[in-house]
C-alpha atoms as a PDB file:
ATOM      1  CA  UNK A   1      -5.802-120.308 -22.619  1.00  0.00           C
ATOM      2  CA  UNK A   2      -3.850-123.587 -23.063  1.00  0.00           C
ATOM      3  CA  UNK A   3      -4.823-126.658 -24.857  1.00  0.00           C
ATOM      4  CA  UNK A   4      -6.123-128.566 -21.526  1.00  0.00           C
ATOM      5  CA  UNK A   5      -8.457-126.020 -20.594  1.00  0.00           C
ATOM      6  CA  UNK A   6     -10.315-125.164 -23.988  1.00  0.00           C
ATOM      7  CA  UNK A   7     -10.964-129.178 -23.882  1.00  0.00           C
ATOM      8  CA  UNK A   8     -11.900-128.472 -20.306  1.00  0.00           C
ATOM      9  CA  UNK A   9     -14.220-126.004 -21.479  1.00  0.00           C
ATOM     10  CA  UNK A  10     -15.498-128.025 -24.609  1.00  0.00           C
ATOM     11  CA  UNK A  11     -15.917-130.915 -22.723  1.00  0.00           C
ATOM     12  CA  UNK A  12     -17.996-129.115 -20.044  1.00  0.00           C
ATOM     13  CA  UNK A  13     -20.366-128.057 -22.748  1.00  0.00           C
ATOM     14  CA  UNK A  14     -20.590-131.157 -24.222  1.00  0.00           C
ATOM     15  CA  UNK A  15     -21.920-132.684 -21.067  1.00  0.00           C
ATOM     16  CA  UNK A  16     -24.290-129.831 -20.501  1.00  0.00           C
ATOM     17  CA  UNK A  17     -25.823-130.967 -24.159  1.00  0.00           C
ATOM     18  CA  UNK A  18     -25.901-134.200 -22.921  1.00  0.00           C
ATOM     19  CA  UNK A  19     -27.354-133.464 -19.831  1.00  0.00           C
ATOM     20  CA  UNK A  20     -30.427-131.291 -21.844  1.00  0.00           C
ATOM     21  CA  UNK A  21     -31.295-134.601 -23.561  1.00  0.00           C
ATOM     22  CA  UNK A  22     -31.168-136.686 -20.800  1.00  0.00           C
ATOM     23  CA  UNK A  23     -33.705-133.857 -19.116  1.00  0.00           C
ATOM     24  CA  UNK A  24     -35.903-134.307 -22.401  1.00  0.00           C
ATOM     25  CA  UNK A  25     -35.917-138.279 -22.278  1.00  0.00           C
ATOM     26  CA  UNK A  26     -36.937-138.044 -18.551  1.00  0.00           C
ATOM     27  CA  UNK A  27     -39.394-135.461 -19.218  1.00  0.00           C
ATOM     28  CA  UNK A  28     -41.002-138.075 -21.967  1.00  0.00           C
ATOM     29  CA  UNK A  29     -40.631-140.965 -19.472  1.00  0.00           C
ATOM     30  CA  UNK A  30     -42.829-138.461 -16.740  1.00  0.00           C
ATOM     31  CA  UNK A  31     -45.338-138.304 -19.924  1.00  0.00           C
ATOM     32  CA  UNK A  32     -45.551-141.945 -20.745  1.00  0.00           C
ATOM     33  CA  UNK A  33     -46.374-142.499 -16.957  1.00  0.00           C
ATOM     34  CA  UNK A  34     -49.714-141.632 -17.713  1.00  0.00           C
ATOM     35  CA  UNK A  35     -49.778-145.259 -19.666  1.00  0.00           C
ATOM     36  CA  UNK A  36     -48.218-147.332 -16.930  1.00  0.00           C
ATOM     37  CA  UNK A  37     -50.572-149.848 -15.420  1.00  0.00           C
ATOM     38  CA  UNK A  38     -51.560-149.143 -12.002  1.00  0.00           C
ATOM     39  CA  UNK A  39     -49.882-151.938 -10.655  1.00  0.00           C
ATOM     40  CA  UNK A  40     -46.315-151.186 -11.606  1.00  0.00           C
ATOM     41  CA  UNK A  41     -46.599-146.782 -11.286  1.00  0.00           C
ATOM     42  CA  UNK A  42     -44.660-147.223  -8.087  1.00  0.00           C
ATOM     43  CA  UNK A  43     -42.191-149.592  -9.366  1.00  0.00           C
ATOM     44  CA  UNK A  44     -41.612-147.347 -12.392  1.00  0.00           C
ATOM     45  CA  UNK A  45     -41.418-144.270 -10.263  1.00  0.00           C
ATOM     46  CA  UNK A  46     -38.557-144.952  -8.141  1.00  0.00           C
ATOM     47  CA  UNK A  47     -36.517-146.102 -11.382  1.00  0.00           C
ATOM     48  CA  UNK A  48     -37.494-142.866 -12.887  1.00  0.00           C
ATOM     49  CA  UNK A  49     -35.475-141.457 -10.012  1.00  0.00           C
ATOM     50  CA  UNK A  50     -32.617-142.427 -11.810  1.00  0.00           C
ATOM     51  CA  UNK A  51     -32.868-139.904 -14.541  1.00  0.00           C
ATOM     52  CA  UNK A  52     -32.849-137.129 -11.524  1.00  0.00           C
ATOM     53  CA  UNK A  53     -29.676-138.635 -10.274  1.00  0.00           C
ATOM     54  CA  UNK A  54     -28.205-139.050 -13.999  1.00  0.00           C
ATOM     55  CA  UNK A  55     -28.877-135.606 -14.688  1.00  0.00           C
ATOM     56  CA  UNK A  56     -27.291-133.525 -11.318  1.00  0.00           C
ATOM     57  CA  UNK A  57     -24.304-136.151 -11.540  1.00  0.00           C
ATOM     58  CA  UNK A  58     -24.013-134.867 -15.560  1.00  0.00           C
ATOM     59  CA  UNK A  59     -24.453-131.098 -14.160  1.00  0.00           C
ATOM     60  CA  UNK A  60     -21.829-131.585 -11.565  1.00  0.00           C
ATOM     61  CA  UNK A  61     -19.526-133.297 -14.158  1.00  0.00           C
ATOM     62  CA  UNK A  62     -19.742-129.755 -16.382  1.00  0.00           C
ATOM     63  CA  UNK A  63     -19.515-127.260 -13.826  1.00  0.00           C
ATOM     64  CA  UNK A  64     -16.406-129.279 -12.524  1.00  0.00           C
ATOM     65  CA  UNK A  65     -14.904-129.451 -16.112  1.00  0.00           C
ATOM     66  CA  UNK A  66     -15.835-125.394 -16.981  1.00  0.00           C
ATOM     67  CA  UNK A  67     -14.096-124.685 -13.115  1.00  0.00           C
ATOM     68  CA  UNK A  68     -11.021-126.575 -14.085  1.00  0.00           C
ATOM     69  CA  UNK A  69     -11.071-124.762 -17.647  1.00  0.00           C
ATOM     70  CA  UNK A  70     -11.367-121.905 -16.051  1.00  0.00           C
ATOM     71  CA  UNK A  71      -8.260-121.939 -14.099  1.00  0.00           C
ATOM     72  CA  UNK A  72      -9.938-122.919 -10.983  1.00  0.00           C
ATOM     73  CA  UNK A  73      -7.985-125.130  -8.337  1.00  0.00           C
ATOM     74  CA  UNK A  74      -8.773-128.673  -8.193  1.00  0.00           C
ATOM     75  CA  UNK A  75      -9.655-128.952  -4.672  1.00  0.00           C
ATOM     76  CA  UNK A  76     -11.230-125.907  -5.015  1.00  0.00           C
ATOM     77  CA  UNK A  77     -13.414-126.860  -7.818  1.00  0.00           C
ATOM     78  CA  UNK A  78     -14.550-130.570  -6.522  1.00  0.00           C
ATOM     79  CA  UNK A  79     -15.487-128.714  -3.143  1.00  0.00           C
ATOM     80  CA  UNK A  80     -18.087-127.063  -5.171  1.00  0.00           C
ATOM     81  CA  UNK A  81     -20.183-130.647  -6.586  1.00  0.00           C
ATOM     82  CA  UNK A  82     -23.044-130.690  -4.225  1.00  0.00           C
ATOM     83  CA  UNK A  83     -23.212-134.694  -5.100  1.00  0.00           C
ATOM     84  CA  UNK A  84     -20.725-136.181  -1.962  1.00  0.00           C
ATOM     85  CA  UNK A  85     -20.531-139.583  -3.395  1.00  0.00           C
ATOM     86  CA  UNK A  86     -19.629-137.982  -6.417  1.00  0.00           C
ATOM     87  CA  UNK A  87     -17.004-136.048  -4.824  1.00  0.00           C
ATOM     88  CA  UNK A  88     -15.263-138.443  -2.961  1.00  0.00           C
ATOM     89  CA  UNK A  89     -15.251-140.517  -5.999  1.00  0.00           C
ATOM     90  CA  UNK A  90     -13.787-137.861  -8.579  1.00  0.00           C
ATOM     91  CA  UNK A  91     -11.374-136.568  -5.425  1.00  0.00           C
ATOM     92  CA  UNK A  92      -9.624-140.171  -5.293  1.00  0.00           C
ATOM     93  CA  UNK A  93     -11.402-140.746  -1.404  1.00  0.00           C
ATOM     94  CA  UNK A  94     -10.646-144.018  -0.758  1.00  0.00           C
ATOM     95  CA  UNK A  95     -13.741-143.791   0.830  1.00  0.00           C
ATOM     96  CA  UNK A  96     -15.288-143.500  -2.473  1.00  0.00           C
ATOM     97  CA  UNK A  97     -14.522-147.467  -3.195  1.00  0.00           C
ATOM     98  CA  UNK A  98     -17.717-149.855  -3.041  1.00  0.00           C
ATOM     99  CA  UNK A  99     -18.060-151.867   0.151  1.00  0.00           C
ATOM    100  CA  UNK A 100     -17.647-155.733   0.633  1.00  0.00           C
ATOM    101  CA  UNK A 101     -21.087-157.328  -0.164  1.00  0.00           C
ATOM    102  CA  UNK A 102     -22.711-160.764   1.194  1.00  0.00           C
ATOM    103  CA  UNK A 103     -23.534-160.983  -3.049  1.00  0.00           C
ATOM    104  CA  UNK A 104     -19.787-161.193  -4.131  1.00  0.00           C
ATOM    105  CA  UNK A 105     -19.122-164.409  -1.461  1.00  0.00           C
ATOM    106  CA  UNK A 106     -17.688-162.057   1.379  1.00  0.00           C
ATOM    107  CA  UNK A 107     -19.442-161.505   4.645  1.00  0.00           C
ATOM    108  CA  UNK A 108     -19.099-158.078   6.181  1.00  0.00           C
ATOM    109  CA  UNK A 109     -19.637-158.376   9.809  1.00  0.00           C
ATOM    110  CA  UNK A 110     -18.499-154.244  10.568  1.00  0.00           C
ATOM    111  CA  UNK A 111     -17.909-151.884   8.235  1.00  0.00           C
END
């Protein structure tokens, strides 16, 4: 196997480490709900969400990486990320690029 794909592979299971603690901080964060004041459990709940949304884009970042170190083809392998934003923005989609919004000055009247 060449040099690209062992780091390939070595990076894909250094995400997948990454991704277990991230799983173990939002686990805590789940536990430490119990102490959140009534008033701000919904508030806290839908930024929790995040940690969801961290953790499939960090699984989709290692099975790409262990596909492409395993001499899978690149289309191939980003067809298989079930995240589509993330797809479109590790395929080069222009598509993928943020749109126009009324907070950087621009208006958008149609997108």
């Amino acid at each position: 196997m060449d040099r690209h794909r062992l780091l390939l592979v070595a990076a894909s299971q250094e995400i997948a480490d990454i991704r277990r603690d991230a799983a173990s901080l939002s686990d805590l964060a789940s536990e430490l709900m119990a102490f959140c004041p009534e008033g701000a459990k919904r508030s806290a709940l839908i930024r929790m969400q995040a940690f969801d949304l961290l953790i499939q884009r960090l699984d989709g970042l290692s099975e790409l990486s262990a596909a492409l170190g395993a001499g899978v083809p690149v289309e191939t392998a980003l067809h298989g990320l079930l995240l589509v934003d993330q797809r479109r923005r590790l395929s080069a989609d222009p598509r993928a690029l943020p749109h126009p919004s009324s907070s950087d000055g621009s208006v958008l009247l149609f997108d």
